[in-house]
PDB file of N, CA and C in Angstrom:
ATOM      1  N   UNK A   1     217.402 146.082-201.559  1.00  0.00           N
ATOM      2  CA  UNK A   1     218.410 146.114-202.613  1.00  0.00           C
ATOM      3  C   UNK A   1     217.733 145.965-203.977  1.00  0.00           C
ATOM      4  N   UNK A   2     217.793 146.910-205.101  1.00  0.00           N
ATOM      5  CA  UNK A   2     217.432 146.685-206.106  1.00  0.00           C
ATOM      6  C   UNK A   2     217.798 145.388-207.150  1.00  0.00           C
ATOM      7  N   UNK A   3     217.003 145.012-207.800  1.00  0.00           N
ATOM      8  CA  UNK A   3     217.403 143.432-208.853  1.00  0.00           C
ATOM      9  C   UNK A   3     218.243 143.675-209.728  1.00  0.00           C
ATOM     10  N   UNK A   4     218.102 144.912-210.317  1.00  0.00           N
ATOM     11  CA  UNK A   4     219.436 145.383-211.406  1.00  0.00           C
ATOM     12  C   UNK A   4     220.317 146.309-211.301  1.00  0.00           C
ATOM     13  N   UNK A   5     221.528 146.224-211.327  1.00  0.00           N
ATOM     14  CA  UNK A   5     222.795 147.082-210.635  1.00  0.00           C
ATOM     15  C   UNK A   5     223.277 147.245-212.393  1.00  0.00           C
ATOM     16  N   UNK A   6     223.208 148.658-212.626  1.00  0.00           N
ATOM     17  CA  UNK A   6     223.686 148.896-213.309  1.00  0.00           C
ATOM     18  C   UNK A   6     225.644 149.205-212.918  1.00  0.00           C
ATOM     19  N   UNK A   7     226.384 149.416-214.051  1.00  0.00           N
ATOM     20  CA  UNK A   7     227.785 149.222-214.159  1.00  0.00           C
ATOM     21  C   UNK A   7     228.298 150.700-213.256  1.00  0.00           C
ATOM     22  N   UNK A   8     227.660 151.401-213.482  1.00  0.00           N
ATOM     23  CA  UNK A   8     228.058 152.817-212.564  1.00  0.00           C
ATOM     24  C   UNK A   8     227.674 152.358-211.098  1.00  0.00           C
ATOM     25  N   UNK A   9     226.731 152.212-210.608  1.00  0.00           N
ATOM     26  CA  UNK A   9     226.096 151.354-209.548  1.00  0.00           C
ATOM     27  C   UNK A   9     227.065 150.794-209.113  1.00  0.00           C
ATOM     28  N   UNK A  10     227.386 149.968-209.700  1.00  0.00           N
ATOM     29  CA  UNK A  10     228.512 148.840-208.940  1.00  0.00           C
ATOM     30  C   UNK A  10     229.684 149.666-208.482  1.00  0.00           C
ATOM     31  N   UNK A  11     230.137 150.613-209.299  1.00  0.00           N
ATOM     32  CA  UNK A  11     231.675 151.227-208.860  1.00  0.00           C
ATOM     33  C   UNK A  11     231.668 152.590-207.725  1.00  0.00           C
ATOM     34  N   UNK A  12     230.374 152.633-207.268  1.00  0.00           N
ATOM     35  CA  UNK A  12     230.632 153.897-206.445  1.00  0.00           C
ATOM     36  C   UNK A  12     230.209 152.269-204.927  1.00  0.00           C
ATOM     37  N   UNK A  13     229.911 151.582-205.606  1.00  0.00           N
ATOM     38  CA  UNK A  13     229.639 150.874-203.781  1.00  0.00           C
ATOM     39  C   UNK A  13     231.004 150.367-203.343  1.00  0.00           C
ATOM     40  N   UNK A  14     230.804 150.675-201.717  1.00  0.00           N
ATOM     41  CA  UNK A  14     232.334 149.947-201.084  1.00  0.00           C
ATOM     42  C   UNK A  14     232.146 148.522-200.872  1.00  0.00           C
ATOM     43  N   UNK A  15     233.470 147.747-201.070  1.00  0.00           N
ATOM     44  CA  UNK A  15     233.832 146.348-200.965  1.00  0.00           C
ATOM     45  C   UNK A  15     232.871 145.662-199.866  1.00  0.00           C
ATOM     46  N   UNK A  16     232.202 146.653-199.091  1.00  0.00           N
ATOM     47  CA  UNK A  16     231.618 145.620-198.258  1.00  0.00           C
ATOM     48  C   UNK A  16     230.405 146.076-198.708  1.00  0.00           C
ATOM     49  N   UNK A  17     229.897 147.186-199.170  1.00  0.00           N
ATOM     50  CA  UNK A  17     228.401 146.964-199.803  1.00  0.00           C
ATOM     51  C   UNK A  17     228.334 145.670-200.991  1.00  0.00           C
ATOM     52  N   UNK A  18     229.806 145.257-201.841  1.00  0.00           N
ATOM     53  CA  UNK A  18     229.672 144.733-202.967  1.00  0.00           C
ATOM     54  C   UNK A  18     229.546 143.343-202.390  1.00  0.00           C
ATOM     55  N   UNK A  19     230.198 142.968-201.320  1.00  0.00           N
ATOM     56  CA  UNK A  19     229.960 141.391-200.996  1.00  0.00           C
ATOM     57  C   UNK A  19     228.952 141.115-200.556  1.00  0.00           C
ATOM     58  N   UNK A  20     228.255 142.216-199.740  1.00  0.00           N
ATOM     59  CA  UNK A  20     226.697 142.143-199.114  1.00  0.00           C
ATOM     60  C   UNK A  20     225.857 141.485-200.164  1.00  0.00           C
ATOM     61  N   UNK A  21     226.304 142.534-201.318  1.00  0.00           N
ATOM     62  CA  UNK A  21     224.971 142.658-202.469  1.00  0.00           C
ATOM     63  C   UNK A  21     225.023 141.084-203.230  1.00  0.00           C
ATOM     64  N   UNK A  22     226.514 140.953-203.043  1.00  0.00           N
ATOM     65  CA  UNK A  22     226.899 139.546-204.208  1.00  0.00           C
ATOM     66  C   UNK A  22     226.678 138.330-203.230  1.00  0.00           C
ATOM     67  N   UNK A  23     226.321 138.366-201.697  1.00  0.00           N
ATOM     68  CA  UNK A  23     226.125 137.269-200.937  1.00  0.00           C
ATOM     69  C   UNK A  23     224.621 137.012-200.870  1.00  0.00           C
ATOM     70  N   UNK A  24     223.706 138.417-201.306  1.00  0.00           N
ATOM     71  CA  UNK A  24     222.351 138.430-201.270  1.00  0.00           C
ATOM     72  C   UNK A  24     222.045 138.165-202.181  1.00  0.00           C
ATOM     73  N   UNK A  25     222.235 138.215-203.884  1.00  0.00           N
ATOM     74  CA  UNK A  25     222.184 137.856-204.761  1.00  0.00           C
ATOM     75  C   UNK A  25     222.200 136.277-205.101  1.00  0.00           C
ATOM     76  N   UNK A  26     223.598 136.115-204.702  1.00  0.00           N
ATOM     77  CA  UNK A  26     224.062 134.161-204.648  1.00  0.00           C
ATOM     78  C   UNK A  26     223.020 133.417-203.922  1.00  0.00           C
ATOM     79  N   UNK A  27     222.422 134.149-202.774  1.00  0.00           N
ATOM     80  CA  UNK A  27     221.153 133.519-201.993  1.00  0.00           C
ATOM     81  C   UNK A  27     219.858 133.496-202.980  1.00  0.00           C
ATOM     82  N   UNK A  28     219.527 134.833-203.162  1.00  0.00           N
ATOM     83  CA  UNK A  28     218.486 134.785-204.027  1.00  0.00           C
ATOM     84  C   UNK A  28     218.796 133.500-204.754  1.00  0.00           C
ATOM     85  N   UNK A  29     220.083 133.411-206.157  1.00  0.00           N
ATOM     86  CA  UNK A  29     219.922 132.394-206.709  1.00  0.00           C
ATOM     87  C   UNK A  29     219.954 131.141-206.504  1.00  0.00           C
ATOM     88  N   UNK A  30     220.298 130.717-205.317  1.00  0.00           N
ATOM     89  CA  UNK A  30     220.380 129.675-204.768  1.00  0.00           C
ATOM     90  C   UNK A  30     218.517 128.845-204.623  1.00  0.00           C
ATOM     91  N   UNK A  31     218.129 130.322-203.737  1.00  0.00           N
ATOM     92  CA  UNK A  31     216.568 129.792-203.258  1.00  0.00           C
ATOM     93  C   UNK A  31     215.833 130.140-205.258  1.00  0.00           C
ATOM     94  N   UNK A  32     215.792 130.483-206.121  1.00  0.00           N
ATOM     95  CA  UNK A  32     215.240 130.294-206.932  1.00  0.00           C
ATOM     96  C   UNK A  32     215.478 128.917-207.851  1.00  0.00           C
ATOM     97  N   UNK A  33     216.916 128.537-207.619  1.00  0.00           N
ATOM     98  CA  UNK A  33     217.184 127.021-208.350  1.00  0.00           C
ATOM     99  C   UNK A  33     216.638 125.823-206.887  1.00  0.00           C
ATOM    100  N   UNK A  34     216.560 126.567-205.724  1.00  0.00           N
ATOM    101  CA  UNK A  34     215.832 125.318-205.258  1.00  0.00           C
ATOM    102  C   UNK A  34     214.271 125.108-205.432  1.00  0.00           C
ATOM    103  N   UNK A  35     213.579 126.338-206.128  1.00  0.00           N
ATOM    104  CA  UNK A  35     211.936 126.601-206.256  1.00  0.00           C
ATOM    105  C   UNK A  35     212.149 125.921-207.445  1.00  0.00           C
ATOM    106  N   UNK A  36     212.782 125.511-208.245  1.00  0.00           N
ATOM    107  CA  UNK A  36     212.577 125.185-209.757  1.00  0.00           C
ATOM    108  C   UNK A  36     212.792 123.825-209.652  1.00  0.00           C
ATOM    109  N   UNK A  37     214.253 123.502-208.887  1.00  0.00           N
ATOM    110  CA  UNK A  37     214.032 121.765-208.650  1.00  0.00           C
ATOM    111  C   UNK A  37     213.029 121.243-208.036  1.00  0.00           C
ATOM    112  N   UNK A  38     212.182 122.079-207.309  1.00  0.00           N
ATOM    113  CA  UNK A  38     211.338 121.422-206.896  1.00  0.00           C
ATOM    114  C   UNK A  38     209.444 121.324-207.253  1.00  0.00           C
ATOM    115  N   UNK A  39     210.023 122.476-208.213  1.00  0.00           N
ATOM    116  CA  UNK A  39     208.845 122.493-209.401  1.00  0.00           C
ATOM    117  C   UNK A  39     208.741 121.118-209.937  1.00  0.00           C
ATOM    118  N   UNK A  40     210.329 121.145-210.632  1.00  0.00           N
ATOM    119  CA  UNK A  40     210.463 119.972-211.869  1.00  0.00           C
ATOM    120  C   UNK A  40     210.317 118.598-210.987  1.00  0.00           C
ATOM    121  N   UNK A  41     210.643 118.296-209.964  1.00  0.00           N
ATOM    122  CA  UNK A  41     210.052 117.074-209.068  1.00  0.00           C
ATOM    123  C   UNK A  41     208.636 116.579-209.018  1.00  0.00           C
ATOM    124  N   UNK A  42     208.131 117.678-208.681  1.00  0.00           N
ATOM    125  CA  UNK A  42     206.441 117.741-208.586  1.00  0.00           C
ATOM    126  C   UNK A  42     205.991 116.867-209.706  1.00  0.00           C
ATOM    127  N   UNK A  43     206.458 118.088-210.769  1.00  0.00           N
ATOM    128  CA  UNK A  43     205.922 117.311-212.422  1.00  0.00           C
ATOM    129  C   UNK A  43     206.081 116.406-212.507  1.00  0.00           C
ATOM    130  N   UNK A  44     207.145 115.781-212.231  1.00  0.00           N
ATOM    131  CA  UNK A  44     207.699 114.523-212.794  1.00  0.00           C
ATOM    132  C   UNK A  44     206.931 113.517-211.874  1.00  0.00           C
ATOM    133  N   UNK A  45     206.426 113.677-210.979  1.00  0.00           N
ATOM    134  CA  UNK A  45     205.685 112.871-209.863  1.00  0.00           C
ATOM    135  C   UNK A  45     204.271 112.589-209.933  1.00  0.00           C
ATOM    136  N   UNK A  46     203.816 114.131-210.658  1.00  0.00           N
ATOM    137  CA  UNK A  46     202.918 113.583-211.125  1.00  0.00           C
ATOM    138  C   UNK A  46     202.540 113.287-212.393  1.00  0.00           C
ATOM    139  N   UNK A  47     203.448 113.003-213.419  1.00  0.00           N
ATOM    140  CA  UNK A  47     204.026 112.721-214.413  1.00  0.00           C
ATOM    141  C   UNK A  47     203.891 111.066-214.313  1.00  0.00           C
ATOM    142  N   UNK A  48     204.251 110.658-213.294  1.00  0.00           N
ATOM    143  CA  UNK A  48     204.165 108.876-213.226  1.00  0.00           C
ATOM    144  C   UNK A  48     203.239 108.568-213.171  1.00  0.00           C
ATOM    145  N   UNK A  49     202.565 109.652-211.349  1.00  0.00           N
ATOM    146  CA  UNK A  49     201.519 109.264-211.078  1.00  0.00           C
ATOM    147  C   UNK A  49     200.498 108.728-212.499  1.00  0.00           C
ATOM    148  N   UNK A  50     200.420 109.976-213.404  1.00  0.00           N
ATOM    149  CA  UNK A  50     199.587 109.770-214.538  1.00  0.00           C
ATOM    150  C   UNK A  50     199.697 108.387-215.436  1.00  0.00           C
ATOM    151  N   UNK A  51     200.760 108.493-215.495  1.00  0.00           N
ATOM    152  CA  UNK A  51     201.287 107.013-216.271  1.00  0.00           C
ATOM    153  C   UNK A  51     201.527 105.525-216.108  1.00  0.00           C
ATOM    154  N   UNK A  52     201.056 105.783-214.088  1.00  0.00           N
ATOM    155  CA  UNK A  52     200.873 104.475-213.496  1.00  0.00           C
ATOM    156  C   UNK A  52     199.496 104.386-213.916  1.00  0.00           C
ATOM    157  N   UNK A  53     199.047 105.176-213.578  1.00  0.00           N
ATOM    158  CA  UNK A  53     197.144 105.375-213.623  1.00  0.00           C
ATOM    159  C   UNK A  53     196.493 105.046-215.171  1.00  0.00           C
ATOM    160  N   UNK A  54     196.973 105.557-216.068  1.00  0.00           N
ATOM    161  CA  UNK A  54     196.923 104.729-217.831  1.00  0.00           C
ATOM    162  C   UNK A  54     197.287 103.688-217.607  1.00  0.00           C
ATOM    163  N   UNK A  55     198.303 102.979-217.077  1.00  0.00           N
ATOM    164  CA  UNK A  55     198.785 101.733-217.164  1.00  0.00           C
ATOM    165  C   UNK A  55     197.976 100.834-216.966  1.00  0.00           C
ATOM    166  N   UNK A  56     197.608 101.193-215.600  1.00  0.00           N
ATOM    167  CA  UNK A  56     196.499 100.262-214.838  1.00  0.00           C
ATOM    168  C   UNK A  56     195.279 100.585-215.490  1.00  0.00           C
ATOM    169  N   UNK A  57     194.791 101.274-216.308  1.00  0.00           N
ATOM    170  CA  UNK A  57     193.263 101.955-216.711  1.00  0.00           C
ATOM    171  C   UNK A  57     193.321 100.542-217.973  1.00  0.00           C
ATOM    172  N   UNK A  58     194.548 100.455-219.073  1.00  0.00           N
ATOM    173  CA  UNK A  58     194.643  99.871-220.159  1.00  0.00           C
ATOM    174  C   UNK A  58     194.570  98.316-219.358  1.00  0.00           C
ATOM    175  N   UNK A  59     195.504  97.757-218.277  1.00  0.00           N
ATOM    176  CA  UNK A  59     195.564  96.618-217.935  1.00  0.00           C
ATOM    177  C   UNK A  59     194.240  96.331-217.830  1.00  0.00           C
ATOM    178  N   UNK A  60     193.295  96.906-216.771  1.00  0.00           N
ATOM    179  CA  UNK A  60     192.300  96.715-216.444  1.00  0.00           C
ATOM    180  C   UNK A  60     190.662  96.290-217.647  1.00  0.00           C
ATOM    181  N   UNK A  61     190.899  97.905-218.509  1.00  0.00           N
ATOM    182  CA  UNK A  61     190.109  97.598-219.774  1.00  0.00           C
ATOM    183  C   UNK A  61     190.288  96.598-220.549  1.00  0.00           C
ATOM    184  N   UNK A  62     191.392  95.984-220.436  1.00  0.00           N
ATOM    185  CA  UNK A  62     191.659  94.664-221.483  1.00  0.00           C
ATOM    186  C   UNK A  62     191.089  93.100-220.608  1.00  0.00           C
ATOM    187  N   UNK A  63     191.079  93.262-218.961  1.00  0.00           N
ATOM    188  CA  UNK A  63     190.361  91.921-218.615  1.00  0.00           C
ATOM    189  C   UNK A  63     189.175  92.161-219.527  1.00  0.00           C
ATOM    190  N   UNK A  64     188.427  90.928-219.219  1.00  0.00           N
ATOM    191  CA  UNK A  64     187.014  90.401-219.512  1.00  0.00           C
ATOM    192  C   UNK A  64     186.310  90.468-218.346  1.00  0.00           C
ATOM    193  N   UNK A  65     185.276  90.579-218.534  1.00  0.00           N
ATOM    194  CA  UNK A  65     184.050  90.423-217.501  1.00  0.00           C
ATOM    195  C   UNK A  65     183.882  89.757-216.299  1.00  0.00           C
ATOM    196  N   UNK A  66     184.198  88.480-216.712  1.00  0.00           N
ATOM    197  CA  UNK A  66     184.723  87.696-215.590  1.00  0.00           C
ATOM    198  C   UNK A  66     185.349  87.962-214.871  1.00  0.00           C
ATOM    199  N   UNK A  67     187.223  87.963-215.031  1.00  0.00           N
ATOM    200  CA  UNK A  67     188.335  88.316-214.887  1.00  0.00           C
ATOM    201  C   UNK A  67     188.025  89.726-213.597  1.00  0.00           C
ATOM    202  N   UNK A  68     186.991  90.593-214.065  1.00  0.00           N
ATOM    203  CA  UNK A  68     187.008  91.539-213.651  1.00  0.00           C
ATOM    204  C   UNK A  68     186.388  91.368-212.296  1.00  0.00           C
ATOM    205  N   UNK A  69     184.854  90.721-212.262  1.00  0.00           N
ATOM    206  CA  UNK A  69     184.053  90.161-211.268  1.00  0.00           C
ATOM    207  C   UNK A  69     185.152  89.645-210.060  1.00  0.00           C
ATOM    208  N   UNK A  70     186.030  88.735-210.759  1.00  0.00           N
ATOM    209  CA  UNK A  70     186.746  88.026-209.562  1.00  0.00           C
ATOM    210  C   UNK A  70     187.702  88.748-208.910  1.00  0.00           C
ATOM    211  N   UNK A  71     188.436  90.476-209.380  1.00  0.00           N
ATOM    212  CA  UNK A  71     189.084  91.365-208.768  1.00  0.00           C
ATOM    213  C   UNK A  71     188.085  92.017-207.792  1.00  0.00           C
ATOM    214  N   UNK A  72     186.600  92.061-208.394  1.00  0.00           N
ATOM    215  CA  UNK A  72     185.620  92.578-207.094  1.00  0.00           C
ATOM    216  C   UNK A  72     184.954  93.927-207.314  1.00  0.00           C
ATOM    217  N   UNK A  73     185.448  94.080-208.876  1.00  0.00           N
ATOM    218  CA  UNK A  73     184.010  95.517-209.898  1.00  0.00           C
ATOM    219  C   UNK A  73     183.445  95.280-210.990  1.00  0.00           C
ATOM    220  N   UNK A  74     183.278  96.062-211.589  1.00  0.00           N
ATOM    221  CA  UNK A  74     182.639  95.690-212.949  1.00  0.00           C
ATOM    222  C   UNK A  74     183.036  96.596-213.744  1.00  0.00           C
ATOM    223  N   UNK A  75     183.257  96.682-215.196  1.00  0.00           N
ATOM    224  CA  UNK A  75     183.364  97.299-215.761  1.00  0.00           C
ATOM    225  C   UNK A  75     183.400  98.836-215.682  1.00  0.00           C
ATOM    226  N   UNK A  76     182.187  99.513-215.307  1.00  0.00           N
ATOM    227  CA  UNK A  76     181.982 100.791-214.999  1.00  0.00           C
ATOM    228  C   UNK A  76     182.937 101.451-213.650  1.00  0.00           C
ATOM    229  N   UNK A  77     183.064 100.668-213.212  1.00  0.00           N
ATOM    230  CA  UNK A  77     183.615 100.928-211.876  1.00  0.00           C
ATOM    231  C   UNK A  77     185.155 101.229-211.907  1.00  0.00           C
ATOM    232  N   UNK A  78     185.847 101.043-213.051  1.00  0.00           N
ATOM    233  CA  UNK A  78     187.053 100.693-213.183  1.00  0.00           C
ATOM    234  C   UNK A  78     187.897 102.226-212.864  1.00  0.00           C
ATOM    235  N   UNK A  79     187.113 103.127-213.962  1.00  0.00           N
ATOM    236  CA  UNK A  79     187.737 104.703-213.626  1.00  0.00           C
ATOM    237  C   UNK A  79     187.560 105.340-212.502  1.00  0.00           C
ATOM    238  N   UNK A  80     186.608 105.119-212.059  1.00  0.00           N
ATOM    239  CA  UNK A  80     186.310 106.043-210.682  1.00  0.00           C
ATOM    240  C   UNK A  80     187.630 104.489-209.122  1.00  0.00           C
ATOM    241  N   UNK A  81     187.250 103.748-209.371  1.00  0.00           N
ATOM    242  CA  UNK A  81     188.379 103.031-208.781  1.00  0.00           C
ATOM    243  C   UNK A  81     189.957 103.749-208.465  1.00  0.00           C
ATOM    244  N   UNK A  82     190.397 103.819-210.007  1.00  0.00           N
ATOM    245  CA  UNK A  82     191.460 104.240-210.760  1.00  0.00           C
ATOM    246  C   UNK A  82     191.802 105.808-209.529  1.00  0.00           C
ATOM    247  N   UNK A  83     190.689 106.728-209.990  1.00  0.00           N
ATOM    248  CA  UNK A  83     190.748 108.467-209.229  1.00  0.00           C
ATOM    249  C   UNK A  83     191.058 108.507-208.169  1.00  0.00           C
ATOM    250  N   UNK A  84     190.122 106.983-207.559  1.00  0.00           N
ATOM    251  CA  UNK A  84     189.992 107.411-205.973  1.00  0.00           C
ATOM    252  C   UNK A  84     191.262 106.990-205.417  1.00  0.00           C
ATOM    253  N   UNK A  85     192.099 105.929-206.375  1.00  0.00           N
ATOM    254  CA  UNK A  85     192.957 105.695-205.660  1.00  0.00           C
ATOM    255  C   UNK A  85     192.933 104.212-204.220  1.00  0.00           C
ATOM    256  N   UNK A  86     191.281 103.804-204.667  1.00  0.00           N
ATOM    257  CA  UNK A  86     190.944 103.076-203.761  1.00  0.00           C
ATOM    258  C   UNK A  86     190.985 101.348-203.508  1.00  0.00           C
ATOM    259  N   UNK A  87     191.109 100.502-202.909  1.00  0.00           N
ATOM    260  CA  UNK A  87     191.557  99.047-203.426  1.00  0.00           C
ATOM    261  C   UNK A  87     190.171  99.060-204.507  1.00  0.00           C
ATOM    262  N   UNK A  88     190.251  97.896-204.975  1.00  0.00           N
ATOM    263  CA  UNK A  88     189.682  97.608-205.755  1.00  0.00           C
ATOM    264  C   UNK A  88     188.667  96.401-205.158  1.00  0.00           C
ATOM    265  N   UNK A  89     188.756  95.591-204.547  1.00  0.00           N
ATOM    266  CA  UNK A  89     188.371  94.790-204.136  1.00  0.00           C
ATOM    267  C   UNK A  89     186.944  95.565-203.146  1.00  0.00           C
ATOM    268  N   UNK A  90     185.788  94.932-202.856  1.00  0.00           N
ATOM    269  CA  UNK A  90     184.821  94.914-202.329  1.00  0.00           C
ATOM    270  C   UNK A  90     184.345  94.776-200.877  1.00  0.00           C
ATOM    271  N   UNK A  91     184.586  95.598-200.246  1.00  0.00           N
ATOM    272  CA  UNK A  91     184.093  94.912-198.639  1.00  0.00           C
ATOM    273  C   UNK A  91     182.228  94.953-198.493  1.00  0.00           C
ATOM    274  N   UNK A  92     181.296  95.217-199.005  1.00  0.00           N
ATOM    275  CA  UNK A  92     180.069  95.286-198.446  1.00  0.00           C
ATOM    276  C   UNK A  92     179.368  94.311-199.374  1.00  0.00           C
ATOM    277  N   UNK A  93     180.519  93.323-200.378  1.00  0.00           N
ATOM    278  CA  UNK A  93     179.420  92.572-200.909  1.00  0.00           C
ATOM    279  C   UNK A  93     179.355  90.847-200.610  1.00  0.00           C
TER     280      UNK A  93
END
């Protein structure tokens, strides 16, 4: 079925080509507003994700040295922590 039905188009099709076309259509738009809500989900997900991840980057940069030692990294360690997504805390030391 073609995407654009011009106005002549429409008046030579019979009532049951027109509901076909207008039930295939309503589908199409249906599955394109569900590809878009679920675009805009994504974003927004990883939209937090990002903004949990600053959150914690700023919390973190503002301990002290110490402070930091006793969570179980050091300074340098803080961003790559952050990426991996990984505890923070130390098992091999």
């Amino acid at each position: 079925m073609p995407y654009v039905i011009r106005p002549s188009d429409w008046k030579v099709l019979t009532p049951s080509q027109k509901g076909s076309l207008t039930h295939q259509l309503v589908r199409r738009a249906h599955a394109a507003r569900a590809r878009a809500i679920g675009h805009m989900l994504l974003g927004w997900a990883r939209y937090l994700s990002l903004r949990r991840q600053r959150h914690q980057l700023i919390e973190l940069a503002a301990m002290d040295d110490m402070a930091l030692r006793d969570v179980g990294i050091n300074r340098s360690e803080i961003g790559a922590a952050l990426r991996s997504g990984t505890s923070l805390g130390r098992t091999n030391r």
